[in-house]
C-alpha atoms as a PDB file:
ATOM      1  CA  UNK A   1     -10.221  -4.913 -11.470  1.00  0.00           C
ATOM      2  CA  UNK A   2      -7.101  -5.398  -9.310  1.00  0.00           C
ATOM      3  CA  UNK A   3      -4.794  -3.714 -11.522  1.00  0.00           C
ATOM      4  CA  UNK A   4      -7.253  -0.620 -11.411  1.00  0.00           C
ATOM      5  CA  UNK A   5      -6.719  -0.920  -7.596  1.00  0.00           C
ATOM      6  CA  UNK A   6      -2.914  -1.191  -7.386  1.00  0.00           C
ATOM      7  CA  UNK A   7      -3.083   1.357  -9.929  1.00  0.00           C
ATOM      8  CA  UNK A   8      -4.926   3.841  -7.832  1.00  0.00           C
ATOM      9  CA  UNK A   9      -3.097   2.597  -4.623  1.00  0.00           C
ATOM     10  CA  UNK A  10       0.013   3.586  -6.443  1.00  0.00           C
ATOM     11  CA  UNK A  11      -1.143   6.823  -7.371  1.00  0.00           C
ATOM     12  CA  UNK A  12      -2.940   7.689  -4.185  1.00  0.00           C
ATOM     13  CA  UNK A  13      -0.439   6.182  -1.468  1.00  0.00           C
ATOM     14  CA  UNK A  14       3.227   5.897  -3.146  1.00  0.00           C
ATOM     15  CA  UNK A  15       5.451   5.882  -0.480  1.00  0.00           C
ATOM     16  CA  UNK A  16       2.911   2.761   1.549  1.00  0.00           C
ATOM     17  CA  UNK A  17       2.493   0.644  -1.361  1.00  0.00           C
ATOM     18  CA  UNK A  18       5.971   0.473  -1.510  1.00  0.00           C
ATOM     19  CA  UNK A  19       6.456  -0.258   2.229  1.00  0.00           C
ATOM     20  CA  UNK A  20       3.663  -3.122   1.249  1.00  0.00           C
ATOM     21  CA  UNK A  21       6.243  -4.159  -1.282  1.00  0.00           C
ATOM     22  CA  UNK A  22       8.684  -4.595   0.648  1.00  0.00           C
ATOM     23  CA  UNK A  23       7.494  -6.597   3.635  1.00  0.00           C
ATOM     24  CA  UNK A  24       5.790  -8.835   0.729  1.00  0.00           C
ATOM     25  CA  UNK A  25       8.996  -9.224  -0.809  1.00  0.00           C
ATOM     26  CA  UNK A  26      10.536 -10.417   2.619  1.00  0.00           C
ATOM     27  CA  UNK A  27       8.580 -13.756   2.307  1.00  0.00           C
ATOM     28  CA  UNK A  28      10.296 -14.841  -1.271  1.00  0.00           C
ATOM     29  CA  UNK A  29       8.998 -19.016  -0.584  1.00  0.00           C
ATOM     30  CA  UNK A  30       5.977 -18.036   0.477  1.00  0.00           C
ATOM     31  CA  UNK A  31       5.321 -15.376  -2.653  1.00  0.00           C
ATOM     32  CA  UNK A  32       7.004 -17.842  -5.033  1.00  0.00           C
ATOM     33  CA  UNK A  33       4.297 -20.752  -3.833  1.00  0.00           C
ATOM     34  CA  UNK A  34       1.674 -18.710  -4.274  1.00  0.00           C
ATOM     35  CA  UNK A  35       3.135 -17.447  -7.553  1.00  0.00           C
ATOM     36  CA  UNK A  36       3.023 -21.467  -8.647  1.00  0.00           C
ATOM     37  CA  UNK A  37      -0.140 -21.734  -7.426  1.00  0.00           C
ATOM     38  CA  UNK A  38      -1.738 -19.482  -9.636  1.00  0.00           C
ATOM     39  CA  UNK A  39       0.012 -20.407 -12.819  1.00  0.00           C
ATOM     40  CA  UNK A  40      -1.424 -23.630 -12.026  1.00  0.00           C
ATOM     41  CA  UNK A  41      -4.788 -22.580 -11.757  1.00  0.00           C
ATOM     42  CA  UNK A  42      -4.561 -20.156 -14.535  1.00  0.00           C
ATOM     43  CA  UNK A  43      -2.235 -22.143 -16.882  1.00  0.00           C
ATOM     44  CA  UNK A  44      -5.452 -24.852 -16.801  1.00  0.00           C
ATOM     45  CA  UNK A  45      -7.990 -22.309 -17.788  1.00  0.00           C
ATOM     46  CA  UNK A  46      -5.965 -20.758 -20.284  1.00  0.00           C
ATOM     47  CA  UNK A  47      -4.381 -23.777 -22.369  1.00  0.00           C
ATOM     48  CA  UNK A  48      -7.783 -25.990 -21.960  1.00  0.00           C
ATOM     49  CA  UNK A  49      -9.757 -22.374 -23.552  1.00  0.00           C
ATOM     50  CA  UNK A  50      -7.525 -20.937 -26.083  1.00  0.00           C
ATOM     51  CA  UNK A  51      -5.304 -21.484 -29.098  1.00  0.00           C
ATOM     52  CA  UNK A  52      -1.917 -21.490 -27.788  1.00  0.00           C
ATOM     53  CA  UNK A  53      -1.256 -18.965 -30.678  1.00  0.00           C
ATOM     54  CA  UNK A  54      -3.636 -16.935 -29.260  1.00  0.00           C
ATOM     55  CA  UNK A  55      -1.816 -17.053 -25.840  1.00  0.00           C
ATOM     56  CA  UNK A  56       1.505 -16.239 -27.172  1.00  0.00           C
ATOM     57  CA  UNK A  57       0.370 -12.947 -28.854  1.00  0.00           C
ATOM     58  CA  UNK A  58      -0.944 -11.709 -25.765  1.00  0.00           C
ATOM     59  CA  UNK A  59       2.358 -12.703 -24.042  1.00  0.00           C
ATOM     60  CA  UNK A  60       4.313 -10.793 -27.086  1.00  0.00           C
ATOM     61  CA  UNK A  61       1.910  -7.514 -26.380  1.00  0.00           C
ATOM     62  CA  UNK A  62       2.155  -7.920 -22.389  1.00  0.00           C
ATOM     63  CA  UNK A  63       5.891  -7.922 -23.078  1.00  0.00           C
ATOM     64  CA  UNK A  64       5.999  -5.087 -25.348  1.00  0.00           C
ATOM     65  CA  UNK A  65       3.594  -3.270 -22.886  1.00  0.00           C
ATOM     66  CA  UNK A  66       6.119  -3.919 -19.769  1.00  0.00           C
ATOM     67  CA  UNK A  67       9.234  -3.195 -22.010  1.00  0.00           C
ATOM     68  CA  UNK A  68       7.037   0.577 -22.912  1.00  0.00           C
ATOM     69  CA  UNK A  69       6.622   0.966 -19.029  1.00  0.00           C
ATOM     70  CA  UNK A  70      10.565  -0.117 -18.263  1.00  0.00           C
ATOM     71  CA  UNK A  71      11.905   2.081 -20.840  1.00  0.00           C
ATOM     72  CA  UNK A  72      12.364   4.970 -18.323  1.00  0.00           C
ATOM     73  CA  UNK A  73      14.714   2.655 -15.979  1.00  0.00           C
ATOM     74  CA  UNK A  74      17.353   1.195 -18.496  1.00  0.00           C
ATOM     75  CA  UNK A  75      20.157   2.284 -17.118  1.00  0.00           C
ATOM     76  CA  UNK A  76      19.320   0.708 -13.662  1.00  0.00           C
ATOM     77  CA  UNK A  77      17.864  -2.457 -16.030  1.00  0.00           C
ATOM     78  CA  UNK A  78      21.116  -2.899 -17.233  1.00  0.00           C
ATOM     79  CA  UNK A  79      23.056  -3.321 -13.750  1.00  0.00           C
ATOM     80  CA  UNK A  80      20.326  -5.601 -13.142  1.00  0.00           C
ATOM     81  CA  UNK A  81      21.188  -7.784 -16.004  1.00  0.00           C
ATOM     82  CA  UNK A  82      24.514  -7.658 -15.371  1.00  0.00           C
ATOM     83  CA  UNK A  83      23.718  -8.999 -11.659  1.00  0.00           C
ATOM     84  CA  UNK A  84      21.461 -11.862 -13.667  1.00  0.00           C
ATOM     85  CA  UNK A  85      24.175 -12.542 -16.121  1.00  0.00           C
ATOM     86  CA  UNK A  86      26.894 -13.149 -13.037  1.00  0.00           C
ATOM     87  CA  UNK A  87      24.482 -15.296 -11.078  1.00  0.00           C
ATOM     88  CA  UNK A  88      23.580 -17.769 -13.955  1.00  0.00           C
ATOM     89  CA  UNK A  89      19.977 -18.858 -14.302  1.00  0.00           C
ATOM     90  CA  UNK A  90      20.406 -20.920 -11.325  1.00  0.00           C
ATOM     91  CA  UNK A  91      17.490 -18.996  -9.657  1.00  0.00           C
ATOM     92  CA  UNK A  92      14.811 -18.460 -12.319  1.00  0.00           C
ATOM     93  CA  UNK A  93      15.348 -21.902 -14.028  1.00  0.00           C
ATOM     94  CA  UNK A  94      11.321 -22.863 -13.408  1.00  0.00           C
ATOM     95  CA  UNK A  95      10.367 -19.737 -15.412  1.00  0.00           C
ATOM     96  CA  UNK A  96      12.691 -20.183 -17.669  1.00  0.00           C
ATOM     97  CA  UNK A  97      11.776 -24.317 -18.244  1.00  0.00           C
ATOM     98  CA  UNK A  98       8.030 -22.549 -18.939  1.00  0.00           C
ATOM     99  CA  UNK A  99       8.882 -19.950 -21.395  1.00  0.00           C
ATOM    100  CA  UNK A 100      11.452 -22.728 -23.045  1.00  0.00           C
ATOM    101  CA  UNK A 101       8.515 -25.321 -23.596  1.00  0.00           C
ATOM    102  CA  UNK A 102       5.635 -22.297 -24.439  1.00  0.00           C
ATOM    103  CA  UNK A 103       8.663 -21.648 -27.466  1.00  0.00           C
ATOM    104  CA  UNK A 104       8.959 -25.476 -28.667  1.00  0.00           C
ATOM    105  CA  UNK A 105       5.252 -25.714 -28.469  1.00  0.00           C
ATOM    106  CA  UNK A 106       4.795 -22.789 -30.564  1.00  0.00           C
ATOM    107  CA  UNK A 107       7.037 -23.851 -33.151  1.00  0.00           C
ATOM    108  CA  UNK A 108       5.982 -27.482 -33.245  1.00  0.00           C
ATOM    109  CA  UNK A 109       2.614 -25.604 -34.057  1.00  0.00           C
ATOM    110  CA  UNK A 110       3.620 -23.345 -36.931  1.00  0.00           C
ATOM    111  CA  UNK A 111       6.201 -25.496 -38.935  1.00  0.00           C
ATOM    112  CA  UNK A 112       3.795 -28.538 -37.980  1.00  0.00           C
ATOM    113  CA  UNK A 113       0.576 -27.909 -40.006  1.00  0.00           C
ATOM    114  CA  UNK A 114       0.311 -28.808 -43.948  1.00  0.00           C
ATOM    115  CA  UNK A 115       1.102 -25.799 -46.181  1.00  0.00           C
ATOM    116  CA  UNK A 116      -1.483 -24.699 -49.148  1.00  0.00           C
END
């Protein structure tokens, strides 16, 4: 339901969702709190209801289905990267920690579990 509604927002009003984006962007330890917050809340829900298998394939088809819509911008992706690649990881090491142990988990999982 909200994507439908930034979706239309998007559509209807361009140029004022991205003046919304901006002033939300302003408040980066605020946003990144609340961004914790809900992978908290969600994280619980989603690794106490589903395989983690499960999880990672809709991660792998999210990915694929951002990488579809970012396929237009590559060029400006790739000074992007190269800003990243200076920089280090210093500033996205928490994601980075989660995708890291969602990975180890994933293959303890597969190479873990008796053959037939």
């Amino acid at each position: 339901m909200i994507t439908l509604i930034k979706l239309v927002a998007l559509l209807t009003y361009p140029t004022k969702w991205l003046d919304l984006g901006k002033v939300v962007m302003e408040h980066q330890a605020i946003l990144t709190g609340f961004y914790l917050v809900l992978l908290v809340i969600t994280g619980y829900y989603i690794f106490t209801s589903l395989k983690l298998i499960d999880l990672v394939l809709v991660m792998f088809f999210t990915a694929l289905l951002i990488g579809l819509s970012l396929l237009p911008y590559s060029n400006l992706l790739l000074t992007i990267t190269q800003e990243v690649a200076t920089v280090g990881i210093g500033k996205t090491w928490p994601a980075m920690l989660i995708w890291g142990a969602i990975c180890v988990a994933v293959l303890f999982q597969v190479f873990s579990k008796r053959r037939s």
